[in-house]
N, C-alpha and C. Protein backbone atom coordinates (compact mmCIF):
# COMPACT_ATOMS: atom_id res chain seq x y z
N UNK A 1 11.05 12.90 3.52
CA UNK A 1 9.87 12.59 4.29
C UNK A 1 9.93 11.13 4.71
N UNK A 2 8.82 10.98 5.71
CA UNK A 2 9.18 9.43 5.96
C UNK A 2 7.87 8.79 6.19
N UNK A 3 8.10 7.71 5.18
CA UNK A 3 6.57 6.91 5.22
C UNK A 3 6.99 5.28 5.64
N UNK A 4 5.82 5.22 5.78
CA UNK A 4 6.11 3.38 6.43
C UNK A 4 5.77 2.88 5.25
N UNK A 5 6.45 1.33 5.65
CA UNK A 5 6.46 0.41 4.64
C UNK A 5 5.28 -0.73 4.43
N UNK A 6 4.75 -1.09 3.08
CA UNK A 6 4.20 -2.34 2.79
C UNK A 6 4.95 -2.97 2.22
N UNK A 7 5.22 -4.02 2.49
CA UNK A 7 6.39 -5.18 1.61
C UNK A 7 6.85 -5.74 2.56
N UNK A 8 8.32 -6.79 2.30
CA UNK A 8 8.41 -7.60 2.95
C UNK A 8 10.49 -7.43 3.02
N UNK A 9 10.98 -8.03 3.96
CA UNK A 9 12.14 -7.46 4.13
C UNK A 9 12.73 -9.55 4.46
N UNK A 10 14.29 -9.54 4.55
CA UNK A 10 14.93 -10.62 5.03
C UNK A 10 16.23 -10.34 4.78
N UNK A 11 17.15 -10.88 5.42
CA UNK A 11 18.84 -11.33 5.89
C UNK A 11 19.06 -12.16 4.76
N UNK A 12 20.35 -11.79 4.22
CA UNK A 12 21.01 -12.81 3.07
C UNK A 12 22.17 -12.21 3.60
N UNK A 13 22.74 -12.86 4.90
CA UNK A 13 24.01 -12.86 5.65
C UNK A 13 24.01 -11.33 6.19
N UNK A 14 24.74 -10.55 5.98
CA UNK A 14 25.36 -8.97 6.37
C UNK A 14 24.15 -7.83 5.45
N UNK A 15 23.19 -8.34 4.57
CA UNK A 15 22.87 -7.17 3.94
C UNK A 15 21.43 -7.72 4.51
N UNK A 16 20.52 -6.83 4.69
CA UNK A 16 19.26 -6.79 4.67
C UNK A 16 18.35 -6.43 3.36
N UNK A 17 17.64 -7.02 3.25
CA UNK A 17 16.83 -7.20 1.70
C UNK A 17 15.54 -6.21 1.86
N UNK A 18 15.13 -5.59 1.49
CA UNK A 18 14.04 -4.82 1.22
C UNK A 18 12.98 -4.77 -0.26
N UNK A 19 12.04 -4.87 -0.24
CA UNK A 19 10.94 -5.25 -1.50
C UNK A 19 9.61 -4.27 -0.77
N UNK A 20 9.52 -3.53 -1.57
CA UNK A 20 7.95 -2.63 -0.93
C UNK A 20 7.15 -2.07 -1.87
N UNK A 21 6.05 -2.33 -1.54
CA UNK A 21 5.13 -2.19 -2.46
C UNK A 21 5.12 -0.36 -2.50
N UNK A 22 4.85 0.02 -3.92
CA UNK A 22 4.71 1.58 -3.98
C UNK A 22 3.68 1.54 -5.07
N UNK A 23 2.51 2.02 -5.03
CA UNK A 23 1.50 2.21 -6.24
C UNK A 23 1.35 0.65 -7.00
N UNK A 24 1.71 1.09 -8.08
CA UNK A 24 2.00 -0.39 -8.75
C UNK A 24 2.89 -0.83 -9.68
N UNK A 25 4.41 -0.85 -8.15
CA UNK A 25 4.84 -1.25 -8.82
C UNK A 25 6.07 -1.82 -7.35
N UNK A 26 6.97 -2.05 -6.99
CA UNK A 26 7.90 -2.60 -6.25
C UNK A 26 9.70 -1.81 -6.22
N UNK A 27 9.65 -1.16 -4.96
CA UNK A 27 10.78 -0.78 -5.18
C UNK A 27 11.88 -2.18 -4.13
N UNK A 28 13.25 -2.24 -4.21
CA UNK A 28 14.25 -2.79 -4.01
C UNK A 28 15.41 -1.97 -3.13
N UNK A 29 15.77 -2.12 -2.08
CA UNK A 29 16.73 -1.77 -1.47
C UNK A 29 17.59 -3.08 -0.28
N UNK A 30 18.61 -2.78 -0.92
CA UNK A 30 19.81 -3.48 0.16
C UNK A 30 20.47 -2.66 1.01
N UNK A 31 20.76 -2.99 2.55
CA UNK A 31 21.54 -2.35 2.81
C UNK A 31 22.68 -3.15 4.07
N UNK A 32 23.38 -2.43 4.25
CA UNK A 32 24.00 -2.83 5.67
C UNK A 32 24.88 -1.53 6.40
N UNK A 33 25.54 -1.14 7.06
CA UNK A 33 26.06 -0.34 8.09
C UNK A 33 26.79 0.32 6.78
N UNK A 34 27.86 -0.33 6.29
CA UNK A 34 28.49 0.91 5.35
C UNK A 34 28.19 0.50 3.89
N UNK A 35 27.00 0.22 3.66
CA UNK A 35 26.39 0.47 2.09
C UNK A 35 24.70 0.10 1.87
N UNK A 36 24.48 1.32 0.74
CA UNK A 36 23.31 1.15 0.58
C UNK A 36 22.77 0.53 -0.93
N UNK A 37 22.17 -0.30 -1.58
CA UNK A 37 22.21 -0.37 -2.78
C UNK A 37 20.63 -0.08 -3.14
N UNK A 38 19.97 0.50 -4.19
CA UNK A 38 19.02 0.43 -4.76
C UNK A 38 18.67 -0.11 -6.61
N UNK A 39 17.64 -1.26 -6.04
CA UNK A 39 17.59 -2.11 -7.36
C UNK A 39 16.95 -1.77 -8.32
N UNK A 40 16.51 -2.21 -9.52
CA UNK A 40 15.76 -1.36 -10.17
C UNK A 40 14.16 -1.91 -9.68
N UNK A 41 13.45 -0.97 -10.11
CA UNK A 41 11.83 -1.33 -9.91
C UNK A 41 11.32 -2.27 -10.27
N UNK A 42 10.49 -3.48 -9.70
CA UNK A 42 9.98 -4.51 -10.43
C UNK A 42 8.55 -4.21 -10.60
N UNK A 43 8.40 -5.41 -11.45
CA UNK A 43 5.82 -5.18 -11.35
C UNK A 43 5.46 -6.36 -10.32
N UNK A 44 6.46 -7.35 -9.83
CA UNK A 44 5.42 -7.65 -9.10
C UNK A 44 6.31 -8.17 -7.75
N UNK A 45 5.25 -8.67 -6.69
CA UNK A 45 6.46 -8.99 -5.72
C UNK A 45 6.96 -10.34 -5.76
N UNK A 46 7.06 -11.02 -6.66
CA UNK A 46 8.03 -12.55 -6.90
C UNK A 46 9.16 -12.22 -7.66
N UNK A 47 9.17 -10.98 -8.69
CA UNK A 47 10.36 -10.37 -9.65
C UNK A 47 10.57 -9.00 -8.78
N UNK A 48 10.45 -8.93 -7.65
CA UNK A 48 11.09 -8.02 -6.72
C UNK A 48 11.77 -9.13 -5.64
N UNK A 49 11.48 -9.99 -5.14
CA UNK A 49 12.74 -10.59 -4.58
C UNK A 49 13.44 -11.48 -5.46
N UNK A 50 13.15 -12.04 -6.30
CA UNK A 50 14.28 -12.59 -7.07
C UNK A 50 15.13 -11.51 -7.10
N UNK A 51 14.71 -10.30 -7.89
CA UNK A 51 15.75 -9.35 -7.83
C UNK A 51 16.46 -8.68 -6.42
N UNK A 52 16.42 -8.71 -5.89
CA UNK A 52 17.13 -8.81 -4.21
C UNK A 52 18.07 -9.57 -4.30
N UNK A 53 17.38 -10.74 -4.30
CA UNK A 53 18.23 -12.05 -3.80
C UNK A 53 19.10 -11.91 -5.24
N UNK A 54 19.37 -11.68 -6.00
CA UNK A 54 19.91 -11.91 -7.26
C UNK A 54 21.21 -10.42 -7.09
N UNK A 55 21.11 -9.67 -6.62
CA UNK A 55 21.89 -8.46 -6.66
C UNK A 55 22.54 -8.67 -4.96
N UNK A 56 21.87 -9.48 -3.99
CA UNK A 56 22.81 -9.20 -2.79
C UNK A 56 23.46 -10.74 -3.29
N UNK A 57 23.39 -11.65 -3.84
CA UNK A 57 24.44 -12.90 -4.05
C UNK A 57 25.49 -12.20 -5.03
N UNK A 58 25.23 -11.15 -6.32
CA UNK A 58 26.22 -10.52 -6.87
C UNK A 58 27.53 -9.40 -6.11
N UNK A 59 27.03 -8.99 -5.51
CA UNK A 59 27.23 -8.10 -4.36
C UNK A 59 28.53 -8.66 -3.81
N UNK A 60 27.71 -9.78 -2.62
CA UNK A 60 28.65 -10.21 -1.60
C UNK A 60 30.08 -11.42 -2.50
N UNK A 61 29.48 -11.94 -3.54
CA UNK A 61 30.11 -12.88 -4.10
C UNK A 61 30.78 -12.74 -4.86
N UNK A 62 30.15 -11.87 -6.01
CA UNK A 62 31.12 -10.93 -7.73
C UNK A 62 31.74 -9.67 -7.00
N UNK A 63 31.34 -9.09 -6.53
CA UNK A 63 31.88 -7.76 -6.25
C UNK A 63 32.57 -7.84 -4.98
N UNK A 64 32.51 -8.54 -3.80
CA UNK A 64 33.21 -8.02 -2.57
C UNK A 64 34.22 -9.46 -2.66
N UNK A 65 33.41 -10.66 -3.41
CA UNK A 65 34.62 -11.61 -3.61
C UNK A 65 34.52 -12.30 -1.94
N UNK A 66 33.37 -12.63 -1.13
CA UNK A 66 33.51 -12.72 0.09
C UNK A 66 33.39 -14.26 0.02
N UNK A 67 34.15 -15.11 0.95
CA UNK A 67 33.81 -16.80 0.93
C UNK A 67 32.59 -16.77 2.17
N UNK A 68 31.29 -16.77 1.82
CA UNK A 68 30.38 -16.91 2.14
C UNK A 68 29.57 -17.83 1.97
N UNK A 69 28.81 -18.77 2.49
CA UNK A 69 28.07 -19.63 1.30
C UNK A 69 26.79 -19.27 0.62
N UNK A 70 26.81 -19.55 -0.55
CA UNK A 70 25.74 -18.58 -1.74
C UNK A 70 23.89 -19.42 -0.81
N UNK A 71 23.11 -18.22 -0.15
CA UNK A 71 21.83 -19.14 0.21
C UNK A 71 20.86 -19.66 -0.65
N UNK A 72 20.50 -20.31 -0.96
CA UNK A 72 19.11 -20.76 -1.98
C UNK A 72 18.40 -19.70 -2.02
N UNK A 73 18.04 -19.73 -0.57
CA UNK A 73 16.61 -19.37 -0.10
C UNK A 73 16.62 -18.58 1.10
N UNK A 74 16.00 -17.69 1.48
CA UNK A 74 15.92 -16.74 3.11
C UNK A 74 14.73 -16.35 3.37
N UNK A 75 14.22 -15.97 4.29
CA UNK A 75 12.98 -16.41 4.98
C UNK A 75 11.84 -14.58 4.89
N UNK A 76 11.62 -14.46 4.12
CA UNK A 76 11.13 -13.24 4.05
C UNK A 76 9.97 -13.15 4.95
N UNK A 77 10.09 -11.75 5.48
CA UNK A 77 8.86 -11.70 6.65
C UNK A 77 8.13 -10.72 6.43
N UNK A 78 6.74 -9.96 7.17
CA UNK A 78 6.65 -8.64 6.56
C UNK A 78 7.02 -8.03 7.12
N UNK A 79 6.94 -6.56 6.37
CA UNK A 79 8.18 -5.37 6.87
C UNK A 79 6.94 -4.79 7.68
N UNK A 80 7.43 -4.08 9.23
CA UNK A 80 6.65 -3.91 10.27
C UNK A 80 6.70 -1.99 10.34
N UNK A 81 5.97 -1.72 11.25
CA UNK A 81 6.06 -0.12 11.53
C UNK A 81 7.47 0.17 11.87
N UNK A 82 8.14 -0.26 12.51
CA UNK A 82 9.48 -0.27 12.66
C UNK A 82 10.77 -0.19 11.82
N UNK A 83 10.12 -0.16 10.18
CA UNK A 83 10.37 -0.51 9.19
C UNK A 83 10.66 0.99 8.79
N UNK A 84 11.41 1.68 8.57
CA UNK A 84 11.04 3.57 8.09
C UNK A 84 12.43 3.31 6.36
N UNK A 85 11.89 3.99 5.61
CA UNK A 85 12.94 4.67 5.14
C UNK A 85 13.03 5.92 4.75
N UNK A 86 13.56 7.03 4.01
CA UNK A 86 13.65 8.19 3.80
C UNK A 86 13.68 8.11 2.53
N UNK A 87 13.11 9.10 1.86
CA UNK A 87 13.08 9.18 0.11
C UNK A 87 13.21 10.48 0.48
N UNK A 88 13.99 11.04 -0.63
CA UNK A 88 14.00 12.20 -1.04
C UNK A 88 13.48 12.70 -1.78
């Protein structure tokens, strides 16, 4: 099914960051063209993007090994109607 989003989304280079509010509690998704990652659930939305930002710097840096430069910081915006994802 497909519901729209509350939360807030941003760019940390090639992956797009996702944080959305669900009941009470925060789900986490990364993605880009050929991968999708899902983070674990946080309680609030400051320990839902740390955790983003903390799994797409592991990602692109520990795991793909990419010379990228690691960002501090990225500009989170809110996530708009345009925003869809699919749950199963």
């Amino acid at each position: 099914m497909f519901r729209s989003m509350s939360g807030f989304k941003a760019q940390y280079h090639y992956l797009t960051l996702l944080v959305i509010s669900e009941f009470n509690d925060w789900r986490v998704l990364l993605y880009c063209p050929s991968t999708t990652i899902h983070g674990t659930h946080q309680f609030s939305e400051a320990k839902a993007k740390e955790h983003a930002m903390a799994v797409a710097r592991s990602y692109i840096h520990d795991h793909k090994h990419e010379e990228l430069p690691v960002l501090a910081e990225v500009a989170w915006v809110l996530a708009t109607a345009d925003d869809w994802l699919i749950w199963s």
